[in-house]
Protein backbone atom coordinates (compact mmCIF):
# COMPACT_ATOMS: atom_id res chain seq x y z
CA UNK A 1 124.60 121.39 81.87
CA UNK A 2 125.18 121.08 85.34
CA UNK A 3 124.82 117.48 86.90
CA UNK A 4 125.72 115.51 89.87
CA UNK A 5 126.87 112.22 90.52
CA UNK A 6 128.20 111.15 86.98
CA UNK A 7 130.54 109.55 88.58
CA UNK A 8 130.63 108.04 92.40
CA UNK A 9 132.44 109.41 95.25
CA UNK A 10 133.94 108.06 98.27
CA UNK A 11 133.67 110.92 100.83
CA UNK A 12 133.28 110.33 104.54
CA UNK A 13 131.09 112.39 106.56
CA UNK A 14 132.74 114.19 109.28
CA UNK A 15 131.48 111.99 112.73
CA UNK A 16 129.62 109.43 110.58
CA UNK A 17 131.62 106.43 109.62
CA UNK A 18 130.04 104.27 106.96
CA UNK A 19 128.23 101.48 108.92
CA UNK A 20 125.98 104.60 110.56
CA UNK A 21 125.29 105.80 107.24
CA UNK A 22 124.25 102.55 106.21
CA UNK A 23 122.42 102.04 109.31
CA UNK A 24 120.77 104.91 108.57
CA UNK A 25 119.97 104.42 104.97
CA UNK A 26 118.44 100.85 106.15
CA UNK A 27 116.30 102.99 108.91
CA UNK A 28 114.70 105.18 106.39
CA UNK A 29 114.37 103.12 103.57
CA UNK A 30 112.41 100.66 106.54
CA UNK A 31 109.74 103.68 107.19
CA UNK A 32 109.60 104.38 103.56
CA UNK A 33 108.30 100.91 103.28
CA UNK A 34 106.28 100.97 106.78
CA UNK A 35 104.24 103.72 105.07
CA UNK A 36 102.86 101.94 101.69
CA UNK A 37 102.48 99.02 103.73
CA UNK A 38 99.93 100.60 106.23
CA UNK A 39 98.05 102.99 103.43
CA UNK A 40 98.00 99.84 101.23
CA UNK A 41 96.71 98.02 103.71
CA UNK A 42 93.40 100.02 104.71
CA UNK A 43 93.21 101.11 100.27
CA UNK A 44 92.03 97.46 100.23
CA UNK A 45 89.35 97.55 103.02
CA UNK A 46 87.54 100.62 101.40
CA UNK A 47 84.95 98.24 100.03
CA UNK A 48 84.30 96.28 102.90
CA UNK A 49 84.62 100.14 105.21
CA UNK A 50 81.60 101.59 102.69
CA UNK A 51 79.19 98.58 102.78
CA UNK A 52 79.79 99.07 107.05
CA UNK A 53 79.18 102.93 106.84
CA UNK A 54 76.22 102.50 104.31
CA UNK A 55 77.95 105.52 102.43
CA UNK A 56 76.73 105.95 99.02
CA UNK A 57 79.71 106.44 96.34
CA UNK A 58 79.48 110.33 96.42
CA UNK A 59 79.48 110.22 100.07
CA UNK A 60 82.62 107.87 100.22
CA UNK A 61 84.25 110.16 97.65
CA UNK A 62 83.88 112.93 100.12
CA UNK A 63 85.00 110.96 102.76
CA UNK A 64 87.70 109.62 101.39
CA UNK A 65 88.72 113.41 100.38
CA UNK A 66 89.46 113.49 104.30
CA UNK A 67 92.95 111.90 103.77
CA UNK A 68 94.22 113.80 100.55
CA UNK A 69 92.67 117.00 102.96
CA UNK A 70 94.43 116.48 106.39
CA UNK A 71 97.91 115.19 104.29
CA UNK A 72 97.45 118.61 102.44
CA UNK A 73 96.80 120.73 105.61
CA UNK A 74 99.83 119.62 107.87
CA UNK A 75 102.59 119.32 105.21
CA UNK A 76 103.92 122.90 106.10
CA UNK A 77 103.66 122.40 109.64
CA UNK A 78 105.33 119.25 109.73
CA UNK A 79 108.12 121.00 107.64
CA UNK A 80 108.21 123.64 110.45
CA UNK A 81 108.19 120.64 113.44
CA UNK A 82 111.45 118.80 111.27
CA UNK A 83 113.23 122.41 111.68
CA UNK A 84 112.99 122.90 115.20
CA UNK A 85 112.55 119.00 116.88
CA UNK A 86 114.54 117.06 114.01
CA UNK A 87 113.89 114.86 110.95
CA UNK A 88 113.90 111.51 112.87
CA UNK A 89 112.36 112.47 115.56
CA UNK A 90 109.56 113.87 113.93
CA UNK A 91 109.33 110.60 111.83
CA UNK A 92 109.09 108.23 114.47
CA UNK A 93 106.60 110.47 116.31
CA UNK A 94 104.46 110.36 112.78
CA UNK A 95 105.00 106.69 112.36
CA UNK A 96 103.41 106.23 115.60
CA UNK A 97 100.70 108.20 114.35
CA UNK A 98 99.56 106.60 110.98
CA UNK A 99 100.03 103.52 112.76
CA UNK A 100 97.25 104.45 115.61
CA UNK A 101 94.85 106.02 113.00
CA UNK A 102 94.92 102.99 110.88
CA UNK A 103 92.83 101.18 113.38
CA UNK A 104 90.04 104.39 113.68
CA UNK A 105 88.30 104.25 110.07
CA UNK A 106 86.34 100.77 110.72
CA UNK A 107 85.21 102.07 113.73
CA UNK A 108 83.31 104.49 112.19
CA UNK A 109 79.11 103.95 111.36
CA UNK A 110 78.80 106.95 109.17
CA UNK A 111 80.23 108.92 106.10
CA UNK A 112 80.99 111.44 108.28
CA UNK A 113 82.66 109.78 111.21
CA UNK A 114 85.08 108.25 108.41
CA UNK A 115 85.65 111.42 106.97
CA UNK A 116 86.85 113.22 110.30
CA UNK A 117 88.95 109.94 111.27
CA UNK A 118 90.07 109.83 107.45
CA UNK A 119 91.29 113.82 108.55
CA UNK A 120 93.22 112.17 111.22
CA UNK A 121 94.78 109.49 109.25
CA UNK A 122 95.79 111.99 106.15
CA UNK A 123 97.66 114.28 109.25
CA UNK A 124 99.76 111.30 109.79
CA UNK A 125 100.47 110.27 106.40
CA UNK A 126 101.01 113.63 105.28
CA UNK A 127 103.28 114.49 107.79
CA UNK A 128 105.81 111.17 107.88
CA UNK A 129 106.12 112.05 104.28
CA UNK A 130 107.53 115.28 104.44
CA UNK A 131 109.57 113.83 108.04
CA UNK A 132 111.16 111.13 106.03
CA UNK A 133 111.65 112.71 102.29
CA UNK A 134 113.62 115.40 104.99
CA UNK A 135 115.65 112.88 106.31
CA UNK A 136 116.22 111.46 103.20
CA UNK A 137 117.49 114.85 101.58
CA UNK A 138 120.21 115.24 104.17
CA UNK A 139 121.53 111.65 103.70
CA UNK A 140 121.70 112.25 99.48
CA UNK A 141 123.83 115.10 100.52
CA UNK A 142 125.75 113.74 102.90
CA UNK A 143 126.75 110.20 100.74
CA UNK A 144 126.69 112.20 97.55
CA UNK A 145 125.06 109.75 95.66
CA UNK A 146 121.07 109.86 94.09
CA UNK A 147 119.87 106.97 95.91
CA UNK A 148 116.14 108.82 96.94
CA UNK A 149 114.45 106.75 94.24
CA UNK A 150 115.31 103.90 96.25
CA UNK A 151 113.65 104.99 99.23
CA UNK A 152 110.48 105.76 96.89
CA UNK A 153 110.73 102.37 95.13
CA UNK A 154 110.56 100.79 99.02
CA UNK A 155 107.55 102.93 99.68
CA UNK A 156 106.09 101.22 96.24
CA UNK A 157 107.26 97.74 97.35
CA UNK A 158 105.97 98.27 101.11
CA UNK A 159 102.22 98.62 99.12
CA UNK A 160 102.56 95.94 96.87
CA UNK A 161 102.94 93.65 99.77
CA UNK A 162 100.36 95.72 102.18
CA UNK A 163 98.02 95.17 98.99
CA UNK A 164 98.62 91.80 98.60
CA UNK A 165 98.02 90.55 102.40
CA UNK A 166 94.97 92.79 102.63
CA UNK A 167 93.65 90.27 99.62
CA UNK A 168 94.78 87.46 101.82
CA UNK A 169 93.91 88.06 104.97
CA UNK A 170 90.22 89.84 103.38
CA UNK A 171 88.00 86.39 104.05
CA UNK A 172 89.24 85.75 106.66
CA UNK A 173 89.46 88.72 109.20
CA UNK A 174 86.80 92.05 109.84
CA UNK A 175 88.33 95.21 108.48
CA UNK A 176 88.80 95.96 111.88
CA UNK A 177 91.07 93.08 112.63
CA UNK A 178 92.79 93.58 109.85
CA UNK A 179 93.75 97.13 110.01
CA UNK A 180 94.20 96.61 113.85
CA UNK A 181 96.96 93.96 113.27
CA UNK A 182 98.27 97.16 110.70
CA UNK A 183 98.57 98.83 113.93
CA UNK A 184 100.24 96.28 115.89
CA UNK A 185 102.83 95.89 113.29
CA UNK A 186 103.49 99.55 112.54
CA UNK A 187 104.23 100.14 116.53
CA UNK A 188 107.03 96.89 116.55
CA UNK A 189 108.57 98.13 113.52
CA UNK A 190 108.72 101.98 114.41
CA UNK A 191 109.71 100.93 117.66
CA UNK A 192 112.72 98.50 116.55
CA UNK A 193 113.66 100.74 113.43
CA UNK A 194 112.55 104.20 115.45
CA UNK A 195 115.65 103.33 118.00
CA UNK A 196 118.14 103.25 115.40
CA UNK A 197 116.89 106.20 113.55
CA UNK A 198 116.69 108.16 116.87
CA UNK A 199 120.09 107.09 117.93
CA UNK A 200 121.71 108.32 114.73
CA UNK A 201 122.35 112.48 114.41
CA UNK A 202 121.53 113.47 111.12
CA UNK A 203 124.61 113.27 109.20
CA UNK A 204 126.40 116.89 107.89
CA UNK A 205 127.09 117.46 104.12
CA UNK A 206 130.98 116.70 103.42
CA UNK A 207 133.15 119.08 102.59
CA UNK A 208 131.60 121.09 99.42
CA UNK A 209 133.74 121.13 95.49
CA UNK A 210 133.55 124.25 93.71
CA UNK A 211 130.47 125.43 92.61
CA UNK A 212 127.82 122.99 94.72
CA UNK A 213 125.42 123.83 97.61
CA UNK A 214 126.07 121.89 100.40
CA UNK A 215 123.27 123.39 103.01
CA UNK A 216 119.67 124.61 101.92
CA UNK A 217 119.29 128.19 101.16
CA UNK A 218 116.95 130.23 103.26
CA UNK A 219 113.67 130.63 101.79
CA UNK A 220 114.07 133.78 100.23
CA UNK A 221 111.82 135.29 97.14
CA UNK A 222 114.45 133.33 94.59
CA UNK A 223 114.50 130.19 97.07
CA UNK A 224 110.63 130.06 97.09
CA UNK A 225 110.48 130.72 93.83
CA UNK A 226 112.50 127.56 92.73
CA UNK A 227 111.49 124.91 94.92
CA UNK A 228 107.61 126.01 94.24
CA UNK A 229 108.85 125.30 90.19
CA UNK A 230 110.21 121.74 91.75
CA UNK A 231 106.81 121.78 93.80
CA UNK A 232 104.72 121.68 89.75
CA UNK A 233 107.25 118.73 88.62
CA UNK A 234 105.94 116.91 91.50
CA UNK A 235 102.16 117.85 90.60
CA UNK A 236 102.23 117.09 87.11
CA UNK A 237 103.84 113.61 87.95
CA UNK A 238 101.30 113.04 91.13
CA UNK A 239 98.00 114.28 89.06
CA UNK A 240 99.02 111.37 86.69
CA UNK A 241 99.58 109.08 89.49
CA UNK A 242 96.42 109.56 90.69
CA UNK A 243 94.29 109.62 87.37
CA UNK A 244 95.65 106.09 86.22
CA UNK A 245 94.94 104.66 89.54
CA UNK A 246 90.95 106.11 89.04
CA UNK A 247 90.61 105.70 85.88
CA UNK A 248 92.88 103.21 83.64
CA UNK A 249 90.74 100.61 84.56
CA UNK A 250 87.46 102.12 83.12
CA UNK A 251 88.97 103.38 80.53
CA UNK A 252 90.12 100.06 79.47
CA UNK A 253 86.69 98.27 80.12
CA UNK A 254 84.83 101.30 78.15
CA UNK A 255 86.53 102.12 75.80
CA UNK A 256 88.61 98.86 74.84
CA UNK A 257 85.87 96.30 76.04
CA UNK A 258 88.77 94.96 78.43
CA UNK A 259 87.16 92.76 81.26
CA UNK A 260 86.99 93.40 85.07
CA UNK A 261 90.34 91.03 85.33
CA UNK A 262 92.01 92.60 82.74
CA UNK A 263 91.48 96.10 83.35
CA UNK A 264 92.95 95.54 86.67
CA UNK A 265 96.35 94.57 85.04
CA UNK A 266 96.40 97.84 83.76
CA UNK A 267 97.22 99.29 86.70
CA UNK A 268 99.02 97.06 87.93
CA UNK A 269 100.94 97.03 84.54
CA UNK A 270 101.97 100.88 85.51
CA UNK A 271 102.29 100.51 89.19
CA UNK A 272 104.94 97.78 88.67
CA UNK A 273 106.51 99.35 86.29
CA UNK A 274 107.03 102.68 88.42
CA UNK A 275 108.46 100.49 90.77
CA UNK A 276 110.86 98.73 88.50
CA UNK A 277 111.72 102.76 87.39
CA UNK A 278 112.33 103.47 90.92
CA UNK A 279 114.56 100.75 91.56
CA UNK A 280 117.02 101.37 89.11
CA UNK A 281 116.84 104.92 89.45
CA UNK A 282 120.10 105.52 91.17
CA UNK A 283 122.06 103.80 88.41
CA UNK A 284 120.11 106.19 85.97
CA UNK A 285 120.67 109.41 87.91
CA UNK A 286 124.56 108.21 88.45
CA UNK A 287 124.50 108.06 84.42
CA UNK A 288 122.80 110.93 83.18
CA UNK A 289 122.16 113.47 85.94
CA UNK A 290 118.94 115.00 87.75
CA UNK A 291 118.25 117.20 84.85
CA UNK A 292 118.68 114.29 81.80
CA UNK A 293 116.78 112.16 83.95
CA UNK A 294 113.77 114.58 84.45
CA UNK A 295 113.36 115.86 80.77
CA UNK A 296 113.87 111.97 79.80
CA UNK A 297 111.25 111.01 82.27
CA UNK A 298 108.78 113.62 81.85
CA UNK A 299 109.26 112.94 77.54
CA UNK A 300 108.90 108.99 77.88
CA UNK A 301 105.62 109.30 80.36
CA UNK A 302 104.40 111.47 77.58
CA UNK A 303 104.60 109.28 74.42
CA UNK A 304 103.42 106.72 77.14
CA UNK A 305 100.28 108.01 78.38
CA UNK A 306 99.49 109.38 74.38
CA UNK A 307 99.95 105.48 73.26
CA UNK A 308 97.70 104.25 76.63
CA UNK A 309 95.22 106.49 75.95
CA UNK A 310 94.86 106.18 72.51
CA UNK A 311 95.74 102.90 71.92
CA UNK A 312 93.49 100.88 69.33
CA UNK A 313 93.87 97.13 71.09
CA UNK A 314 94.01 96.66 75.08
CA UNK A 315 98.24 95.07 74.58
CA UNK A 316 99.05 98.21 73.09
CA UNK A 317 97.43 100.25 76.12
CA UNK A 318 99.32 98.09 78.35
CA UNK A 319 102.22 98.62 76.67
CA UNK A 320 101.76 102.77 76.85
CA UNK A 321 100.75 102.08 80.74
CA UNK A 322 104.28 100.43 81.29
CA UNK A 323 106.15 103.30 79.52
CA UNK A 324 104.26 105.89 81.38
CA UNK A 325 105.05 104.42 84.79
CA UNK A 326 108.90 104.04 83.49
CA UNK A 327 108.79 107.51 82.71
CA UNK A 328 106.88 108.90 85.63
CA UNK A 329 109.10 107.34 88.41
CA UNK A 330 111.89 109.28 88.94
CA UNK A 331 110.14 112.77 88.78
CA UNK A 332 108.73 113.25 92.11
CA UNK A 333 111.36 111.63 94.20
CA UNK A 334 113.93 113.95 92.39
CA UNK A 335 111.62 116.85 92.41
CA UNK A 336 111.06 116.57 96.28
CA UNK A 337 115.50 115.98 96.75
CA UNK A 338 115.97 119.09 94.33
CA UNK A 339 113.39 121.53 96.94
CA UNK A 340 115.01 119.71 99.65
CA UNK A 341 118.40 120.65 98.89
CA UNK A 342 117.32 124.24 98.31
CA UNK A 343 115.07 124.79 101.27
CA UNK A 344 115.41 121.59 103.72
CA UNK A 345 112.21 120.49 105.28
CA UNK A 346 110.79 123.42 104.65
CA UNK A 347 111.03 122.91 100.48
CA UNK A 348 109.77 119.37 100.90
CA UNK A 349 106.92 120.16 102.59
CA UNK A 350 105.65 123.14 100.12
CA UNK A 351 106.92 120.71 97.18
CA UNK A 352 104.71 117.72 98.70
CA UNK A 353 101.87 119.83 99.06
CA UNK A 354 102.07 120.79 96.00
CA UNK A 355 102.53 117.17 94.79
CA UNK A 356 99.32 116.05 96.94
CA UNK A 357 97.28 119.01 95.29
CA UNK A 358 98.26 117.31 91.99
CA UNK A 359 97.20 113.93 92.88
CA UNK A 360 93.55 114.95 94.64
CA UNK A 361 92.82 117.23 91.44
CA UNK A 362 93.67 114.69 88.88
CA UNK A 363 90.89 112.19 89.13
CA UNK A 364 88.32 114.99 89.35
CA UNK A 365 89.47 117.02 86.13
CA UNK A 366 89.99 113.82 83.93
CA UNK A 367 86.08 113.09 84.87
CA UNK A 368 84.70 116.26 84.32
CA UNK A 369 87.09 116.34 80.57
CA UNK A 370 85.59 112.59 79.79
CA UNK A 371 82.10 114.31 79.92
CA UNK A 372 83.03 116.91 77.66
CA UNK A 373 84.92 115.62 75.37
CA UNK A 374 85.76 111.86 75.96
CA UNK A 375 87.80 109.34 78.73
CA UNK A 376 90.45 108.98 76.18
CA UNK A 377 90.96 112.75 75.30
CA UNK A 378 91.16 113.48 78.76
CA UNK A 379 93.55 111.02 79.69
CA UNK A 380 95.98 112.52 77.10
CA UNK A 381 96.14 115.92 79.74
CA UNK A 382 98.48 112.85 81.87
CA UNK A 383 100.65 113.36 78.83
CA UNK A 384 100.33 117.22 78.48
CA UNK A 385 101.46 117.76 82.25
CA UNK A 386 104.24 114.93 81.82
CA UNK A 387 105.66 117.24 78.83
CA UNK A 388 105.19 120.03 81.01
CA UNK A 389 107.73 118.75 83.70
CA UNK A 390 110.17 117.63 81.39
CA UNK A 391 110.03 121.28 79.57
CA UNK A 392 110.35 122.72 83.54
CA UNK A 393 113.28 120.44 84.72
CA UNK A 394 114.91 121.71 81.12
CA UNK A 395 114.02 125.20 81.84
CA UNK A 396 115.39 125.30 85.23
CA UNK A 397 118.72 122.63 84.48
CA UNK A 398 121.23 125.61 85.88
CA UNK A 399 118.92 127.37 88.42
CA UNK A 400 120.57 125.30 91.72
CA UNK A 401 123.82 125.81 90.49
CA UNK A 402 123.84 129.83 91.05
């Protein structure tokens, strides 16, 4: 079985001593951050946004579809933009982007108006994904070295702490204060970070060993074919993202009589956990290997999400919650760096889309299973696609290799 990094090298890039790479690793890792921090941020105002707008729930749900829409729509174009203008240059253009549209949504007086500035917003967000996963890619190439579950564990830390002001700062200022200091601070920091990033060329793979890719393919039939299989690891992993976000915490008030309080903590039981996951990921790819760590992943989220979903008490749900988000946290951010290395910008952005697609049908098709069969059956389809991955990155362990 084919791996990489069991063991750490020590390679230079050609024209890129060590304190650029680091420079650039900091750079990234910064924007990875910049972006949970900012879509935190306005998650928390959506109350506050709706009573403004008068929008009743099913009109906020179609508003709010505006963002999981535009993200969806401009993926593949952004991938084409990275090709021709550059990774970090398309990043810091982005970053300047989601850091305008920010301010737009409590502007709005209508469902509608937030919808089309909600379009806006999801461009942006969309796009600096698929910009700085790309940049990302080449520097796991270049260092040799799985590190890209760091950069998705800063992107987790970056919303815990755009969450967490947004409660602070919530009595105190409007929503459009609030998301217009957002703005203020995503412009310093992509304009202090954005000159390093800009100043630093994209760093070229070392020499390659026997037997590994060191450039992305072109996107031939075989090419496609692959990083579109990478593309369904990151949807089964995202469609479980989003369903515990939507519904863990009624399942755990419905079905387990959990309070309000406590069926928060479920979430945030799994979101911290998927964090924790992401920041020891490197260690755990160094150790076992892209593949190991997928079908490991993918089987742990599984028995996870079975024992959350079916659990008997509300402990033993939070328990299952904390094993799913262990298990879930490595999947996407290795899916996205295995299409990356096949197909460069162009493989993140068809393996994001397809990651996106995951996460906006998720909450949708657990609610229309919960009123066929029941919330807890349907929650056990988190575990069916989780299985699913695992059986995929197993399937497909050699398929880079040749």
């Amino acid at each position: 079985m084919p791996q990489i990094n069991k063991a750490r090298t020590h390679n230079v890039v050609p024209g890129h001593p060590r304190s650029d790479l680091a420079r650039l690793r900091v750079a990234i890792t910064v924007f990875f951050a910049l972006d949970g921090f900012i879509f935190a941020g306005w998650v928390v105002r959506i109350p506050a946004i709706k009573h403004q707008t008068g929008a009743s729930a099913s009109a906020l749900g179609l508003a709010l579809l505006g963002v999981s829409a535009g993200a969806v729509l401009t993926m593949t174009l952004t991938g084409r933009l990275c090709r021709r203008f550059g990774n970090h240059q398309v990043t810091v253009t982005c970053a300047v982007l989601l850091s305008l549209s920010v301010a737009l949504p409590p502007l709005t007086h209508s469902a509608l108006a937030l919808g089309a500035v909600l379009v806006v917003f999801g461009s942006a967000y969309g796009s600096i994904n698929v910009a700085f996963n790309s940049a990302a890619v080449d520097l796991v190439r270049a260092l040799r070295r799985p590190i890209m579950p760091s950069f998705h564990a800063a992107f987790s830390l970056g919303g815990m702490a755009g969450a967490g002001l947004g409660g602070l700062v919530a009595g105190a200022l409007s929503p459009t204060q609030h998301l217009l200091g957002l703005t203020v601070i995503g412009l310093i920091v992509t304009a202090v970070t954005g000159r390093t990033l800009l100043r630093l060329q994209p760093p070229e793979p070392p020499e390659s060993t026997p037997g590994e890719a060191v450039a992305p393919r072109r996107l031939d039939r075989r090419t496609r074919g692959l990083v579109i299989t990478f593309g369904l690891i990151a949807l089964c992993t995202a469609y479980g993202e989003g369903a515990l976000a939507d519904w863990s915490a009624l399942h755990l008030q419905q079905d387990l009589d959990a309070t309000a309080g406590a069926a928060a903590v479920g979430y945030s039981c799994f979101a911290l956990a998927m964090t924790i996951g992401r920041l020891t990921g490197t260690r755990l790819l160094e150790r076992l290997g892209r593949t190991r760590t997928m079908v490991l992943g993918g089987s742990t989220a599984a028995a996870g999400m079975l024992l959350g979903a079916l659990a008997p008490s509300l402990w033993t749900a939070f328990l299952g919650f904390v094993i799913t988000g262990l298990g879930l946290a490595n999947l996407f951010p290795v899916a996205v760096e295995r299409a990356g290395s096949l197909a460069g910008p162009d493989g993140v952005a068809i393996a994001s889309t397809l990651g996106y697609g995951g996460m906006l049908l998720g909450p949708p098709a657990i609610g229309f299973m919960a009123d066929w069969f029941s919330l807890p059956t349907a929650l056990t389809s988190v575990a069916v696609l989780a299985a699913t991955a695992a059986l995929i990155a197993f399937l497909t362990r050699r398929a880079t290799a040749r």
